[in-house]
Protein backbone atom coordinates (compact mmCIF):
# COMPACT_ATOMS: atom_id res chain seq x y z
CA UNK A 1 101.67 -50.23 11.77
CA UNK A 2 100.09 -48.18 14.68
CA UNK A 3 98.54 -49.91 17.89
CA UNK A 4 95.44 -48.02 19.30
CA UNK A 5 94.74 -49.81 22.54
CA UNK A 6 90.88 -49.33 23.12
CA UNK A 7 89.14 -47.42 26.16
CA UNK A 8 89.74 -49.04 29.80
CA UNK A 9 87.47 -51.71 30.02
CA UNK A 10 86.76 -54.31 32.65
CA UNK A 11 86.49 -56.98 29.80
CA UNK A 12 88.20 -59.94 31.37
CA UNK A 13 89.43 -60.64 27.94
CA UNK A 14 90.63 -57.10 27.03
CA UNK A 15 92.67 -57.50 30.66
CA UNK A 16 94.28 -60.74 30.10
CA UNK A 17 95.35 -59.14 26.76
CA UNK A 18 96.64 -56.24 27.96
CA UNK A 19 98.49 -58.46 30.89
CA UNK A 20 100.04 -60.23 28.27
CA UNK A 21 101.11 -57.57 26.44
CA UNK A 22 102.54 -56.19 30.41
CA UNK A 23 104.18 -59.21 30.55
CA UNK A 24 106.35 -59.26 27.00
CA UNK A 25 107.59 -55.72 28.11
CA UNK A 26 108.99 -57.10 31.56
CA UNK A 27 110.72 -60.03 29.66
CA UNK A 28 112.64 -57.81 27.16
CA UNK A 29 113.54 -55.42 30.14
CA UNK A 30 115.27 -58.21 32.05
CA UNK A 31 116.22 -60.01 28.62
CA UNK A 32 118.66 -56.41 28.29
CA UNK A 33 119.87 -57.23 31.99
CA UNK A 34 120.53 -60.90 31.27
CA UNK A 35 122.43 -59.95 27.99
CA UNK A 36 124.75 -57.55 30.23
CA UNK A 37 124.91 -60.58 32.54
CA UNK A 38 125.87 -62.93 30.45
CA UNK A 39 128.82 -60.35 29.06
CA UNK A 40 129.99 -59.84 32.83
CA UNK A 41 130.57 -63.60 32.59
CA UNK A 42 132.05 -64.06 29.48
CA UNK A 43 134.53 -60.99 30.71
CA UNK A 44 134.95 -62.55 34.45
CA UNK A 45 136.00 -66.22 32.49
CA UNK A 46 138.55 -63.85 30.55
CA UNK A 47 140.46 -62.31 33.44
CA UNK A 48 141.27 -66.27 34.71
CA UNK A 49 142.80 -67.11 31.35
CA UNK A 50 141.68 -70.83 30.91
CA UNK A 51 144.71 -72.73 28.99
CA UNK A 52 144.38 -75.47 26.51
CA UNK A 53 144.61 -78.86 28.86
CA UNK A 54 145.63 -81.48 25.84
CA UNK A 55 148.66 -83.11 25.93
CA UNK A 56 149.02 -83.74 22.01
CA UNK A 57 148.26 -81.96 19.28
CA UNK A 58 147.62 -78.40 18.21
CA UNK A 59 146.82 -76.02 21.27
CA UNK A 60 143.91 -73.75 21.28
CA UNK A 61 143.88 -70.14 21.79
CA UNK A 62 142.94 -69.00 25.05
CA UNK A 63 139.95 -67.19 23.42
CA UNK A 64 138.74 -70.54 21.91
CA UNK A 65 139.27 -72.26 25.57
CA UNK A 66 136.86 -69.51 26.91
CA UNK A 67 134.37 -69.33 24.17
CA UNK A 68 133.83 -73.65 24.45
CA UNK A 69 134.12 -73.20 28.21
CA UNK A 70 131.30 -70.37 28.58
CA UNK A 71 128.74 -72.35 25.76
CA UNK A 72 129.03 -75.66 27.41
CA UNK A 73 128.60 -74.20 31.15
CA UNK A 74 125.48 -71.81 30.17
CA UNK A 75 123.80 -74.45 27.88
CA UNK A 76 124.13 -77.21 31.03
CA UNK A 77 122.47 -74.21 33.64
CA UNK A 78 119.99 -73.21 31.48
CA UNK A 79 118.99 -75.59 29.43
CA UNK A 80 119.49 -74.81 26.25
CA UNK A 81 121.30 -76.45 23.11
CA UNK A 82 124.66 -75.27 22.61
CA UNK A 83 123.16 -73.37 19.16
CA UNK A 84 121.06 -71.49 21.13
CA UNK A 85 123.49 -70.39 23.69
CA UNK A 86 126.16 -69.36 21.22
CA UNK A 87 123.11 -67.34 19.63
CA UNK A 88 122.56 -66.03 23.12
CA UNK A 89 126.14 -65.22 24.05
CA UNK A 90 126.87 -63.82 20.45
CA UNK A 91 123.57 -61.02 20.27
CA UNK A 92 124.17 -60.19 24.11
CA UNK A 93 127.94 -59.47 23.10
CA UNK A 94 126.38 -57.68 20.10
CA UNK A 95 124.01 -55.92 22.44
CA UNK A 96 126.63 -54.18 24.84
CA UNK A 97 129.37 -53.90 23.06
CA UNK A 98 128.07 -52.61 19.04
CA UNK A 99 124.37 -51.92 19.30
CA UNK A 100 123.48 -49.89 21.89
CA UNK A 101 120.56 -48.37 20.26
CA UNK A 102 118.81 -51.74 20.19
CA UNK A 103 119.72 -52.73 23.32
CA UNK A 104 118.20 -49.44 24.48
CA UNK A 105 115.04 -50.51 23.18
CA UNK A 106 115.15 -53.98 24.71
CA UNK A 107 116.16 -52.53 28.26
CA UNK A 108 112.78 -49.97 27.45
CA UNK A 109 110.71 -53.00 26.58
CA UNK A 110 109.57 -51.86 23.27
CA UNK A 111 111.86 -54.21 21.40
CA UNK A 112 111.64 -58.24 22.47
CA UNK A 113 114.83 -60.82 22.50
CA UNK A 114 113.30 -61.99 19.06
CA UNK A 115 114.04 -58.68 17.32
CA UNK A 116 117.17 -58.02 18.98
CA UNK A 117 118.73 -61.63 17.52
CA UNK A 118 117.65 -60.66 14.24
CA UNK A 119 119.32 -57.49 14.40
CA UNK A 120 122.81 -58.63 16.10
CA UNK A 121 122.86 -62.25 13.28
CA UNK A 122 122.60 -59.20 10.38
CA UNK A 123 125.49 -56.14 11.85
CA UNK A 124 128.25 -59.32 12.19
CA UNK A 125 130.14 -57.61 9.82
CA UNK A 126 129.31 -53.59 9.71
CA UNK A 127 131.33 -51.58 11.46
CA UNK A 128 131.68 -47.91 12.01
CA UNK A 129 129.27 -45.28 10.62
CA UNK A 130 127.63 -48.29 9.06
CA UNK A 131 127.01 -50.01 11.85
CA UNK A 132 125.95 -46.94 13.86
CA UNK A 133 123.03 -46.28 10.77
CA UNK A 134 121.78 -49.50 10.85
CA UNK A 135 121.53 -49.66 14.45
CA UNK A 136 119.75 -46.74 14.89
CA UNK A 137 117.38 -47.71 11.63
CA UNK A 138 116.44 -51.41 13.25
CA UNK A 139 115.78 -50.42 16.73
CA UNK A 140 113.69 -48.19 15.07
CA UNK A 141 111.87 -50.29 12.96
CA UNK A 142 111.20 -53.80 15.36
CA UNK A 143 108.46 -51.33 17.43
CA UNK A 144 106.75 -51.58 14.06
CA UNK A 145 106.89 -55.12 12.55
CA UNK A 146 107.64 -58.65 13.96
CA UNK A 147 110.48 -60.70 13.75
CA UNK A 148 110.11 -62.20 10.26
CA UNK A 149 109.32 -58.72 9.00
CA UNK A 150 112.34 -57.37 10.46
CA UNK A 151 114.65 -60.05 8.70
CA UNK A 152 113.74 -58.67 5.66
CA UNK A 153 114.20 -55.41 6.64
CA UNK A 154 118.22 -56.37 8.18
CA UNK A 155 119.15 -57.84 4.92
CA UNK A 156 117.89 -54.93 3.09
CA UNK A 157 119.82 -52.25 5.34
CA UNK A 158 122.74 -54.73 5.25
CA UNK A 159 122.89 -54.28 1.10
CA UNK A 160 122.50 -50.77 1.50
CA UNK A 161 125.28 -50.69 3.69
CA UNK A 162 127.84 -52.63 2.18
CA UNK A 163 126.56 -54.00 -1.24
CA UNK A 164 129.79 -54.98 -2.22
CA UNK A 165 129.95 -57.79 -0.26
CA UNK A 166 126.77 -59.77 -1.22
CA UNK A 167 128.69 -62.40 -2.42
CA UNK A 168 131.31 -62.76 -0.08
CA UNK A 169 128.31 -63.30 2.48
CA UNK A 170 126.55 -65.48 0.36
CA UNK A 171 129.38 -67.78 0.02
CA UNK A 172 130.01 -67.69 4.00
CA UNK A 173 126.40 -68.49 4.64
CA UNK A 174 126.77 -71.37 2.26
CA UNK A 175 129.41 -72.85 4.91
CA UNK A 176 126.64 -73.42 7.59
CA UNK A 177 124.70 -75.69 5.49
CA UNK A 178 123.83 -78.67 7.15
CA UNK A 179 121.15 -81.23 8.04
CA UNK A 180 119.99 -82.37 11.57
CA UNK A 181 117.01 -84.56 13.13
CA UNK A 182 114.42 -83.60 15.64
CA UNK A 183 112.20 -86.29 17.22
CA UNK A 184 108.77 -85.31 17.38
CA UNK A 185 106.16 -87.36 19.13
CA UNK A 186 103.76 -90.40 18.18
CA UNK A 187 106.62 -92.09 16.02
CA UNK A 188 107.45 -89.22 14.05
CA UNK A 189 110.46 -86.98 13.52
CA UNK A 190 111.72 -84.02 11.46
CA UNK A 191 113.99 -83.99 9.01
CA UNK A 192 115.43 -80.16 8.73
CA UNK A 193 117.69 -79.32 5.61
CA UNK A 194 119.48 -75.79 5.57
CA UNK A 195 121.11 -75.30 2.44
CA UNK A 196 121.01 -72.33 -0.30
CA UNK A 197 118.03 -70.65 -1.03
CA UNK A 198 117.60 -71.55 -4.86
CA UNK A 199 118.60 -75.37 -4.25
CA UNK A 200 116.09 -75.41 -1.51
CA UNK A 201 113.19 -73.91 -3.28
CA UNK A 202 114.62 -76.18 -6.69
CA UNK A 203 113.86 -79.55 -4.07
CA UNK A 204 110.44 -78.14 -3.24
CA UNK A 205 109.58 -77.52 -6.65
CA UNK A 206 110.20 -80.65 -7.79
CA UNK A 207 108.57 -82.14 -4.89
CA UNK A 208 104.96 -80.09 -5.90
CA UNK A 209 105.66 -81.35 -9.47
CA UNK A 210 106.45 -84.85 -8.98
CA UNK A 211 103.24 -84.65 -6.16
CA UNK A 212 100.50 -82.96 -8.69
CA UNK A 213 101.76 -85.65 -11.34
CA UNK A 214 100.69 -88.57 -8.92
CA UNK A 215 97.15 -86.49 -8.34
CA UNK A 216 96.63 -86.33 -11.78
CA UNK A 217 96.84 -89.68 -11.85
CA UNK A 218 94.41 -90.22 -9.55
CA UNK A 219 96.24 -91.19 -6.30
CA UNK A 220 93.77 -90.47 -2.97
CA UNK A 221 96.74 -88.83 -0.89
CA UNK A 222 96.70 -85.06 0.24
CA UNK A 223 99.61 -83.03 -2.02
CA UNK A 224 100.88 -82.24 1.66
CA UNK A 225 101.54 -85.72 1.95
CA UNK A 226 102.43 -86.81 -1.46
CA UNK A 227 105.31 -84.32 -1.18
CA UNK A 228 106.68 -85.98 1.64
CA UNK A 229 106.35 -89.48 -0.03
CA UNK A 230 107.70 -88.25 -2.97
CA UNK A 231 110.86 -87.12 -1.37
CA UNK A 232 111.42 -90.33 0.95
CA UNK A 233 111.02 -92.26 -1.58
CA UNK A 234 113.85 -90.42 -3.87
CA UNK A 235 115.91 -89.70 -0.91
CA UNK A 236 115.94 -93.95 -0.12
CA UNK A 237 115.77 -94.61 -3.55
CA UNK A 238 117.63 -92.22 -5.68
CA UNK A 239 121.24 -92.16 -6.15
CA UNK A 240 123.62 -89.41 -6.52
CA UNK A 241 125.16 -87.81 -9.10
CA UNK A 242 127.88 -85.85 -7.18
CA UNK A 243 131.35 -87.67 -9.10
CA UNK A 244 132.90 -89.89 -6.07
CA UNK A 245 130.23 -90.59 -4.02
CA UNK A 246 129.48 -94.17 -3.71
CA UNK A 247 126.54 -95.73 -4.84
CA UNK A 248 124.03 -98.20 -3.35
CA UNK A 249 124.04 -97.21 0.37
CA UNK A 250 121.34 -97.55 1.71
CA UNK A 251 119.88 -96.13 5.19
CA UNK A 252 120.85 -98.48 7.97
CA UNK A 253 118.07 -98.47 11.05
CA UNK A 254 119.16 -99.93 14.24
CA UNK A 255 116.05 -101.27 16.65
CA UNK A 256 116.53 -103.01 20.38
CA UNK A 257 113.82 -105.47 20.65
CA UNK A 258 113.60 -107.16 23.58
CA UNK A 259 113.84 -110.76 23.22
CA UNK A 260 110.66 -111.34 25.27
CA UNK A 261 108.40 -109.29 23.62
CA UNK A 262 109.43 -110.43 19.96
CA UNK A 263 108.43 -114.00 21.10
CA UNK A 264 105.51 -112.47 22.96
CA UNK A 265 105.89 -113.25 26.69
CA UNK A 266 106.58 -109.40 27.76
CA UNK A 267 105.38 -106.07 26.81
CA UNK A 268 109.27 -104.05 26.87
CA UNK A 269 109.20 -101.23 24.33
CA UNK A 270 111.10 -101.41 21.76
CA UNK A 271 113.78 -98.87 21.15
CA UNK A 272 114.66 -97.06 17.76
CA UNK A 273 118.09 -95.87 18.28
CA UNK A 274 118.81 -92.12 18.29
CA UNK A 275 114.60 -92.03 18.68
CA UNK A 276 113.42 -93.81 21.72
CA UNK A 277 110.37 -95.92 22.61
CA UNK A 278 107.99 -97.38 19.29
CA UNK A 279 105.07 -99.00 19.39
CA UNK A 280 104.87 -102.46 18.75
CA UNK A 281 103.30 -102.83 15.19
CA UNK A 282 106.54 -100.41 13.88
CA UNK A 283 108.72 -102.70 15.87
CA UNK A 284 107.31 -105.57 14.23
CA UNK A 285 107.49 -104.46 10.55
CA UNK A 286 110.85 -103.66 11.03
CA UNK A 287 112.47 -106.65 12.40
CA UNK A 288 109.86 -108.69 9.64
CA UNK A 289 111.85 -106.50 7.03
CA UNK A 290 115.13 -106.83 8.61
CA UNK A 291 118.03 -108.61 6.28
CA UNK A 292 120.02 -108.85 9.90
CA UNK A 293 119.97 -109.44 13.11
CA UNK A 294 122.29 -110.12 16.12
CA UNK A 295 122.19 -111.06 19.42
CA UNK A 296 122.41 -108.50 22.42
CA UNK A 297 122.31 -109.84 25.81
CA UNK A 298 121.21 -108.02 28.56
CA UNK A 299 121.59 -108.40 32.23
CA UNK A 300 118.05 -109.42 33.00
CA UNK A 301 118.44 -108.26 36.33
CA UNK A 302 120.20 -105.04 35.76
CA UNK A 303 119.18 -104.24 32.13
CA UNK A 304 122.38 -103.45 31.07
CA UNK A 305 124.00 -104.53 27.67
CA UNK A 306 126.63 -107.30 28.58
CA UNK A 307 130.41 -107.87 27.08
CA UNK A 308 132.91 -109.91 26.70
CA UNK A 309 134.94 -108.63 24.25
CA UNK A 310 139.22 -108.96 24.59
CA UNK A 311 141.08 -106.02 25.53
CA UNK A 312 142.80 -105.06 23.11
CA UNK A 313 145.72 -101.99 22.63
CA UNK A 314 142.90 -100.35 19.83
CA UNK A 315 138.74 -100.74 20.57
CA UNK A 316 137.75 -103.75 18.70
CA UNK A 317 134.59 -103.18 16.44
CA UNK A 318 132.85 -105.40 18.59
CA UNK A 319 133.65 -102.84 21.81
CA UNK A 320 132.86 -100.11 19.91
CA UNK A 321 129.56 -101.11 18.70
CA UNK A 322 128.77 -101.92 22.45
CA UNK A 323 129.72 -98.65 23.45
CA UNK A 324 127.44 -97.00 21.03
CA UNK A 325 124.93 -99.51 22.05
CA UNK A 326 125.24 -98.43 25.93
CA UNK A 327 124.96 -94.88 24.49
CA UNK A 328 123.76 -94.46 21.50
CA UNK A 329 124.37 -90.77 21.45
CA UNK A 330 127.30 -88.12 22.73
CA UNK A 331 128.06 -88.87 26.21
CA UNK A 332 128.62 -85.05 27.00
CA UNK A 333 125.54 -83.70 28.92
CA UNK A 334 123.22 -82.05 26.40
CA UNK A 335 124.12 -83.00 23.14
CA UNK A 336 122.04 -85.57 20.94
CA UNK A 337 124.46 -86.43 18.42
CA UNK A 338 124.24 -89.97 17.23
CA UNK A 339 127.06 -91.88 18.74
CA UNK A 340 127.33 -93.60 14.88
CA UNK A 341 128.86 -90.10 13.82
CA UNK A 342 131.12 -89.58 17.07
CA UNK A 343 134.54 -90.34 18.24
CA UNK A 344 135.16 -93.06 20.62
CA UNK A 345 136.82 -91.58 23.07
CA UNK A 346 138.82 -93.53 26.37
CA UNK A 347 137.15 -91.60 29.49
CA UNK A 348 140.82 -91.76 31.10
CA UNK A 349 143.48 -91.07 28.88
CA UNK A 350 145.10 -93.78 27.30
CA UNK A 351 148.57 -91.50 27.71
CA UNK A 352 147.80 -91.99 31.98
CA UNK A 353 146.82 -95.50 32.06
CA UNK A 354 143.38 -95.80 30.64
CA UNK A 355 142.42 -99.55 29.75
CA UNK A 356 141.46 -99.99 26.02
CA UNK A 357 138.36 -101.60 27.77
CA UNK A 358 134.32 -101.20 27.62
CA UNK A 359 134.09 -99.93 30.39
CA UNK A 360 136.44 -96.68 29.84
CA UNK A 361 135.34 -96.31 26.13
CA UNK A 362 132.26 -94.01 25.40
CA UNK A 363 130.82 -92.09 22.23
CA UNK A 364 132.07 -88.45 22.18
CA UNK A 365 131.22 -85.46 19.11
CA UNK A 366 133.98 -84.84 17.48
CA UNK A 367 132.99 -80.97 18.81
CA UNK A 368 132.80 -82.68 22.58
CA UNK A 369 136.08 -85.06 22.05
CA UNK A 370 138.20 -81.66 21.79
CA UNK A 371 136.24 -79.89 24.46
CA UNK A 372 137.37 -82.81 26.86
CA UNK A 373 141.16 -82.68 25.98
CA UNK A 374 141.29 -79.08 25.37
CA UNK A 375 139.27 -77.61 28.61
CA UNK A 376 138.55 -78.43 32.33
CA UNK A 377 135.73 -80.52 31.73
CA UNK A 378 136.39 -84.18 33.88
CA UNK A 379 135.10 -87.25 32.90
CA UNK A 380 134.69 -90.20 35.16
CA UNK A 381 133.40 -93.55 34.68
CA UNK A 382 131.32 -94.95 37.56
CA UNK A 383 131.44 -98.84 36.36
CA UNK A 384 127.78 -99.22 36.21
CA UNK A 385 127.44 -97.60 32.86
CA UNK A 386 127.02 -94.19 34.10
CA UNK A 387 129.39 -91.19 33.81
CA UNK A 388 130.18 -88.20 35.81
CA UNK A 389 131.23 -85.13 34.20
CA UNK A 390 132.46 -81.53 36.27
CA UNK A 391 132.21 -78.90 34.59
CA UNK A 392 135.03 -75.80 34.61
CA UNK A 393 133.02 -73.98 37.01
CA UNK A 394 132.23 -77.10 39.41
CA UNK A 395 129.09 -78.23 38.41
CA UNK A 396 128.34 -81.96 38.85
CA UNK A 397 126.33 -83.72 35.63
CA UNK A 398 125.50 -87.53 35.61
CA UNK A 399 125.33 -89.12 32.31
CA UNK A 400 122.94 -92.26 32.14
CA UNK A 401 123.33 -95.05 29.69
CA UNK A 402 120.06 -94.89 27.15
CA UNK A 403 120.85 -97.83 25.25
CA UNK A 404 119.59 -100.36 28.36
CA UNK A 405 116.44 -102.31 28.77
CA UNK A 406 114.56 -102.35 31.93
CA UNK A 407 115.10 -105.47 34.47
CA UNK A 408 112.64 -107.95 33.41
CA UNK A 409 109.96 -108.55 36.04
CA UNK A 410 110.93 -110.47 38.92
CA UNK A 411 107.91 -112.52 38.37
CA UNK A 412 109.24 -113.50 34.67
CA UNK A 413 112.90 -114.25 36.05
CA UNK A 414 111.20 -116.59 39.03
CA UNK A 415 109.15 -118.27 36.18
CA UNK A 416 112.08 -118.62 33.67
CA UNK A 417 114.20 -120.27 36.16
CA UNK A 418 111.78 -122.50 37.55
CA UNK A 419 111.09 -123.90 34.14
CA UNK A 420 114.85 -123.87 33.02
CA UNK A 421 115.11 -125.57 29.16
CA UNK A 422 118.15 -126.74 27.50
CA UNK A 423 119.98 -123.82 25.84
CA UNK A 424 119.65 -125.55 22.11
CA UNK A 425 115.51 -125.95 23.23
CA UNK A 426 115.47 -122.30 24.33
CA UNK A 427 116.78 -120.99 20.94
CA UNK A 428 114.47 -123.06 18.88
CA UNK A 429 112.32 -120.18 17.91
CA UNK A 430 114.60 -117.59 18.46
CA UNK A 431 114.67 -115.61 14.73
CA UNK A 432 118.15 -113.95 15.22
């Protein structure tokens, strides 16, 4: 593909295109100097050495300390998942230090931070003359497609440069299969499944089939949708037929309702853990569809979740389910992992002193439990809920509890206590 840009023209339109177009070539120039940036980093963390900090267990390698110290800093300064700063840290790496042809071409503009990803994720493992071919071939060849084009281009250079090893890839790739959750707004989330190719395509297929089967029968609902239905409904439904997996789970939803708005004297959100805020009618179908429920009490001048659990040498289930209620994800700044799949972790060692207590117990990744034992991160409990964690390098994060209600209206409290009932009266109509 060859761009012809047309004759100078005062076209307001034709100049905010061409701007645009000004602008992408500035942010690949000074994506090459943030790539060396980020390299003069990863080299400065290098010459101090960080050692493992545990105190049990296997060590880490000094290169693991610095890779897990260098992610978690960047992704905290900038913003960014951890995911995408390894991808950042691994193609600027790739960038200086194997590809300089395509990092050439980003530093000249004519290749953008897209292309140069897709080019560093595909050389991983050339090396050599190899390497030095298909660098030279895919800078050449991102001035002329975009992105998605280009993938298809790396994996065909990569099997021209080393077909033998097809497989070998293939079965590596197959280690990064995994599923995660994105919340997306108005109620909704995503559900994203990365798995093998011909499984993947297999699921959609039978998703169109089972889908056109219900049209043909004459249900009103889009094929778009009936392929989503159709899938919910076998992923709830179904059960598996891998040998050793149990049978009958089903899905368990946790929802904080605030006791005043289920009876209808206050208008609190409801929250969906590991969601947020839902509106009302979804709160109400799902506590009318609940087989559970139990009590939560709340601080209704502080909102937060109270306990008074024993303290015991081991967490109790009842002190760990109020520490995943306080947070019901990963404590560490950044990450969204649901605190149902993490560690519970005592914020001050248990080996120095810490209490087997609520308030030094919070929800760690198992990814983020090691980072704290193995690096200089610092956690601190404030006794209010909240936690402070430094950072190697210094930097000060505060961690908020999510799983707390707002203090109920000062108006409501005056009201309640002014009117004070019997407890037995006030629980008359309570349904949990």
């Amino acid at each position: 593909m060859t761009l012809e840009s047309p004759p100078l023209s005062t076209d307001p339109y034709l100049v905010a295109l061409g701007e645009v177009a000004a602008l992408d070539t500035q942010i690949a120039r000074l994506s090459a100097v943030r790539a060396r940036r980020v390299v003069e980093a990863a080299r400065q963390l290098h010459r101090q050495a960080p050692v493992d900090t545990s105190t049990a267990g296997p060590a880490w390698s000094t290169a693991r300390v610095e890779r897990v110290e260098l992610l978690t800093e960047l992704a905290l300064l900038t913003r960014r998942t951890e995911y995408r700063t390894a991808v950042l840290v691994d193609t600027s790496i790739a960038l200086v230090d194997r590809l300089p042809a395509t990092l050439a071409a980003v530093a000249a503009g004519a290749v953008s931070w897209e292309h140069a990803e897709v080019i560093a994720k595909h050389a991983e493992n050339l090396d050599g003359d190899a390497l030095a071919t298909y660098d030279t071939r895919l800078a050449s060849l991102a001035v002329e497609v975009n992105p998605k084009q280009l993938e298809k281009k790396a994996r065909h250079e990569v099997e021209l440069a080393q077909p033998s090893t097809a497989v070998e890839r293939a079965e590596k790739a197959a280690g990064t299969r995994r599923i995660y959750v994105d919340p997306a707004a108005d109620g909704m989330a995503q559900l994203t499944l990365l798995a093998p190719a011909p499984e993947i395509h297999a699921i959609a297929d039978r998703a169109v089939h089972l889908a056109a089967g219900l049209k043909r029968a004459g249900d009103p609902r889009s094929m778009g949708h009936l392929k989503v239905d159709v899938l919910t409904d076998l992923l709830l439904n179904g059960e598996p037929s891998i040998p050793g997996a149990t049978r009958g789970i089903r899905g368990r939803v946790h929802v904080m309702v605030p006791a005043m708005t289920l009876l209808g004297v206050g208008d609190e959100a409801a929250i969906l853990r590991g969601y947020g805020p839902i509106d009302p009618a979804t709160a109400a179908q799902l506590t009318a569809d609940a087989t559970s429920w139990r009590r939560i009490l709340t601080d209704p001048i502080t909102g937060r979740i109270l306990a008074t659990d024993p303290r015991d040498y081991r967490p109790t289930a009842a002190m760990i389910d109020h520490a995943r209620l306080v947070h019901p994800e990963c404590v560490f700044p950044g990450c969204t992992v649901p605190s149902e799949q993490a560690d519970m972790d005592h914020t001050e060692d248990h080996a120095y002193g810490g209490g087997t207590i609520p308030e030094n117990l919070a929800p760690l990744s198992a990814g983020h439990h090691r980072a704290k034992h193995h690096t200089r991160w610092q956690f601190v409990q404030n006794g209010d809920d909240t936690l402070t964690a430094t950072s190697p390098a210094g930097h000060i994060y505060t961690v908020r509890p999510e799983g707390k209600m707002r203090p109920a209206p000062q108006a409501l409290i005056k009201a309640a206590t002014q009117n004070m009932t019997t407890p037995e009266e006030d629980l008359d109509d309570c349904p949990f």
